[in-house]
Each structure stands twice: as structure tokens, then as C-alpha cells.
C-alpha atoms as a PDB file:
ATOM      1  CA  UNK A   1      85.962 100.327 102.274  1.00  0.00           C
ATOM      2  CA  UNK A   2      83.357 100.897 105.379  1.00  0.00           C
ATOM      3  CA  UNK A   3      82.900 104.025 106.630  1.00  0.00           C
ATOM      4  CA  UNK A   4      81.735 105.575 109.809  1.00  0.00           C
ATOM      5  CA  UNK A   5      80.431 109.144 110.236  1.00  0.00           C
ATOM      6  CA  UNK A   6      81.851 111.349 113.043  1.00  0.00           C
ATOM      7  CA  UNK A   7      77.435 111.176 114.455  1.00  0.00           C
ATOM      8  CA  UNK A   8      77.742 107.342 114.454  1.00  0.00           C
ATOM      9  CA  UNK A   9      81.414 107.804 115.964  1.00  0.00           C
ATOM     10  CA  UNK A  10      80.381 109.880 118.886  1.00  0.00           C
ATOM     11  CA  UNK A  11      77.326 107.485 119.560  1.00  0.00           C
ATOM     12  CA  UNK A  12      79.254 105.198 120.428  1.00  0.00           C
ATOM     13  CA  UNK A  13      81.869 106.715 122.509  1.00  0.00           C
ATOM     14  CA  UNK A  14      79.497 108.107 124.419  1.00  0.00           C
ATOM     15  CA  UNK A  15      77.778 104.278 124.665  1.00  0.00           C
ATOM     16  CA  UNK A  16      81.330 103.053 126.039  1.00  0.00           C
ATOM     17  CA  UNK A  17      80.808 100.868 123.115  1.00  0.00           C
ATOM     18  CA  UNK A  18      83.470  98.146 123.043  1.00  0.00           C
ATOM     19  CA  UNK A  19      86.197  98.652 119.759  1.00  0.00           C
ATOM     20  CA  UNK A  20      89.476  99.555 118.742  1.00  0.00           C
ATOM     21  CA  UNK A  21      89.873 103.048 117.992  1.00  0.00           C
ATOM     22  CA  UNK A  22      93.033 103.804 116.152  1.00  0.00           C
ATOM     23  CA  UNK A  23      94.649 107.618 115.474  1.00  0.00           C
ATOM     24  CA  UNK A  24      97.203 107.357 112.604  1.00  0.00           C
ATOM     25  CA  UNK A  25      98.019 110.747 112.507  1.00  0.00           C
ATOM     26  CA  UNK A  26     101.667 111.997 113.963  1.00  0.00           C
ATOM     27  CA  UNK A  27     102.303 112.825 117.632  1.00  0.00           C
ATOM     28  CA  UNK A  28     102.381 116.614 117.595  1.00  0.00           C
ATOM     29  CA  UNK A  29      99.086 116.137 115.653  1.00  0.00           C
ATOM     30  CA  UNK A  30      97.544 114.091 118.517  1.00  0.00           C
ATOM     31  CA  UNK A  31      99.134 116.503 121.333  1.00  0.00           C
ATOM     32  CA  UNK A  32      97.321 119.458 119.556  1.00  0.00           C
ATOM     33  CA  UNK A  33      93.951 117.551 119.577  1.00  0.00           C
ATOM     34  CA  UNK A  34      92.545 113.918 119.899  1.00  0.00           C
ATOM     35  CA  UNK A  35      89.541 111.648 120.511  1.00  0.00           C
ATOM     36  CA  UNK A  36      91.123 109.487 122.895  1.00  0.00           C
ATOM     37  CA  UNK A  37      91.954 106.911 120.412  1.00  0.00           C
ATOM     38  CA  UNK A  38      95.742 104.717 120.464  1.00  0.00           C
ATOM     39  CA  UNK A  39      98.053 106.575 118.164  1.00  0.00           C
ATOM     40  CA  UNK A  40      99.608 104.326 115.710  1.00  0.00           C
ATOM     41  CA  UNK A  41     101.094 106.716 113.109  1.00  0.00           C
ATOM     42  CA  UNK A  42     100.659 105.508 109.357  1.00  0.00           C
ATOM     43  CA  UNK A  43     104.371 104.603 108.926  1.00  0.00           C
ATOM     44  CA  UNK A  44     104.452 102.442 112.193  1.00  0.00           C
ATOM     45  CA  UNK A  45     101.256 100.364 111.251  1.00  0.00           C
ATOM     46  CA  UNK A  46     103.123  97.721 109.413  1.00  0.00           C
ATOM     47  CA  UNK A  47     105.427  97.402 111.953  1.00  0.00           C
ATOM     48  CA  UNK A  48     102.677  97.392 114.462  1.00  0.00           C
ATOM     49  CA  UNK A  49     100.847  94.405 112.888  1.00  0.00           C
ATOM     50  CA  UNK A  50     101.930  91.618 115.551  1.00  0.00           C
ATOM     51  CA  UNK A  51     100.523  94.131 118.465  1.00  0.00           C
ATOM     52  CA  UNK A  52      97.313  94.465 116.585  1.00  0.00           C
ATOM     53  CA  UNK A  53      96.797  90.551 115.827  1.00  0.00           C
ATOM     54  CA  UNK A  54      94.376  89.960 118.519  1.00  0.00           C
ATOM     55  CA  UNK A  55      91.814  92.376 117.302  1.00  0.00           C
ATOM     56  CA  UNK A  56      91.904  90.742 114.122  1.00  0.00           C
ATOM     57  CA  UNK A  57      87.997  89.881 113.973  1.00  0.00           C
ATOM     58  CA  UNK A  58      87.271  92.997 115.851  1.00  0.00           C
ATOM     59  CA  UNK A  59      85.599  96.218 115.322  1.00  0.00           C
ATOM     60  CA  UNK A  60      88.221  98.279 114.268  1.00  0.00           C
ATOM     61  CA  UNK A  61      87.678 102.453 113.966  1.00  0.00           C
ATOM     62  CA  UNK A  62      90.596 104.478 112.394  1.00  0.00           C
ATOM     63  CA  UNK A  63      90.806 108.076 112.056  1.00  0.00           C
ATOM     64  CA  UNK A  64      92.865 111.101 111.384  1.00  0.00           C
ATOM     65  CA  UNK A  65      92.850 114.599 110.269  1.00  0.00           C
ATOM     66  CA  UNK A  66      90.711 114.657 106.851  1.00  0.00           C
ATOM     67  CA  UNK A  67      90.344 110.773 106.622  1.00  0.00           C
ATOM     68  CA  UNK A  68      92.767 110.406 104.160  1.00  0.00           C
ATOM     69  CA  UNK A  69      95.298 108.820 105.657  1.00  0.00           C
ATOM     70  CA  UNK A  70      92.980 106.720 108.165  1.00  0.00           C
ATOM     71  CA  UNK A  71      91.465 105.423 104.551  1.00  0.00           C
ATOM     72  CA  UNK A  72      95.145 104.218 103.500  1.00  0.00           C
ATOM     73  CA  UNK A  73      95.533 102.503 106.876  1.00  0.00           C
ATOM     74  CA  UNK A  74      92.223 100.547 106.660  1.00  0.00           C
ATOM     75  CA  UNK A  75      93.019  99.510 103.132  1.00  0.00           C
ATOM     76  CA  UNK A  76      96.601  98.037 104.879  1.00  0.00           C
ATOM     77  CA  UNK A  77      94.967  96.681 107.578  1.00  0.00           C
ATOM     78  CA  UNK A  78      91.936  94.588 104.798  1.00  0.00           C
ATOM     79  CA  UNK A  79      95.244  93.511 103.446  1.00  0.00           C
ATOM     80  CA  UNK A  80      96.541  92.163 106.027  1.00  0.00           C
ATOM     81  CA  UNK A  81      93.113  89.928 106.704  1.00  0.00           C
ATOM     82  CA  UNK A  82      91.418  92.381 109.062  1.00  0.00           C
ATOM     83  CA  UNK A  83      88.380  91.743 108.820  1.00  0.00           C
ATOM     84  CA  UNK A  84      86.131  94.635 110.475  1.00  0.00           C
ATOM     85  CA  UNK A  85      87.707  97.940 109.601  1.00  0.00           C
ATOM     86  CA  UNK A  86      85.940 101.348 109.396  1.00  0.00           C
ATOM     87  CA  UNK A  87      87.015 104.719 108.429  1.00  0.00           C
ATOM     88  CA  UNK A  88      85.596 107.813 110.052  1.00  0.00           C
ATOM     89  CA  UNK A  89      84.645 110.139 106.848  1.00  0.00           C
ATOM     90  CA  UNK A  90      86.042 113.557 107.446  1.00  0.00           C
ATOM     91  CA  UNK A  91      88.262 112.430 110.182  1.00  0.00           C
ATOM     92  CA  UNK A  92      89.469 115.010 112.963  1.00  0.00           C
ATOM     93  CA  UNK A  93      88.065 118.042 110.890  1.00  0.00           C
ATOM     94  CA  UNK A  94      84.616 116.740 110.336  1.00  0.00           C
ATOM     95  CA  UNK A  95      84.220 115.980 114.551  1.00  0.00           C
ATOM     96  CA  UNK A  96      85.674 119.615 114.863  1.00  0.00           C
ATOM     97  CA  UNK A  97      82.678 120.982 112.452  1.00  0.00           C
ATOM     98  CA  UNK A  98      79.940 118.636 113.967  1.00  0.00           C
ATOM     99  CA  UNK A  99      80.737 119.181 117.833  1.00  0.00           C
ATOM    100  CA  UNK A 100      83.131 122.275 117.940  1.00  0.00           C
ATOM    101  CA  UNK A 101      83.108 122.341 121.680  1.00  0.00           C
ATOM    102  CA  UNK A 102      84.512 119.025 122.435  1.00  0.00           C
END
């Protein structure tokens, strides 16, 4: 599985780099704090597959709180012949260590 660290993460948000960024964690989880990424819960992702299609050669960045569950949506989304899919290692809680003010 790739991986991207929170550092690498926030270089290239801040470079307005051009990817999909993907937040699989639940709504009250994404109200309470997010990274500006689509939310896409874990339980809608296969359902969510047809919306998704177009980025199938395309960076794809998933996240959520420990990196857990943004590691079991990457694995569906390989599955499902993604072909560029990273996992941010430590999710939400890692970004909150490395850059508590933002």
C-alpha cells in the first residue's frame, strides 16, 4: 500500500497541487475537524465507485482519524483497479501533532 506522510500532505496543499483528496471518516467526525478533503464515509465508498470512475488513473489521497480506516479504503479502491492510491500515515491525529494550530 503507498503511503503519504502528513509533511508530504501539507506540501502539497499548500502547492495547490492537483489530486483527489478523500475523508472517509463519518460526518460529525468531519464537522468537528477536517482538511478540506470530499467526505466519502467508508461504508458509502462502494457505493460511490461510479462517481469516483474518472479519477481512476489519478492521484488519489485518503485519510481519516488514525489511518486505519483510510488504509481499508485504499485497499478497496486497488481492488477496484485504482491505480494511484495513497494513505496518509497517522491520518487526522498525526496532522493534529505535526501542525497543532491549523
Amino acid at each position: 500500500m503507498k503511503e503519504i506522510s502528513v509533511e508530504d500532505l501539507k506540501s502539497k496543499l499548500d502547492n495547490k497541487e492537483n489530486f483527489v483528496f478523500l475523508d472517509v471518516r463519518e460526518p460529525y467526525e468531519y464537522e468537528e475537524f477536517n482538511l478540506g478533503a470530499r467526505l466519502l464515509p467508508l461504508g458509502e465508498i462502494m457505493d460511490n465507485l461510479s462517481a469516483l470512475e474518472e479519477y481512476k488513473n489519478d492521484e488519489i489521497i485518503v485519510h481519516c482519524r488514525s489511518g486505519k480506516r483510510s488504509g481499508m479504503a485504499v485497499e478497496l479502491l486497488n481492488q477496484a483497479g485504482f491505480t494511484n492510491v495513497s494513505n496518509v500515515v497517522g491520518g487526522v491525529l498525526r496532522w493534529q501533532e505535526v501542525f497543532p494550530a491549523s
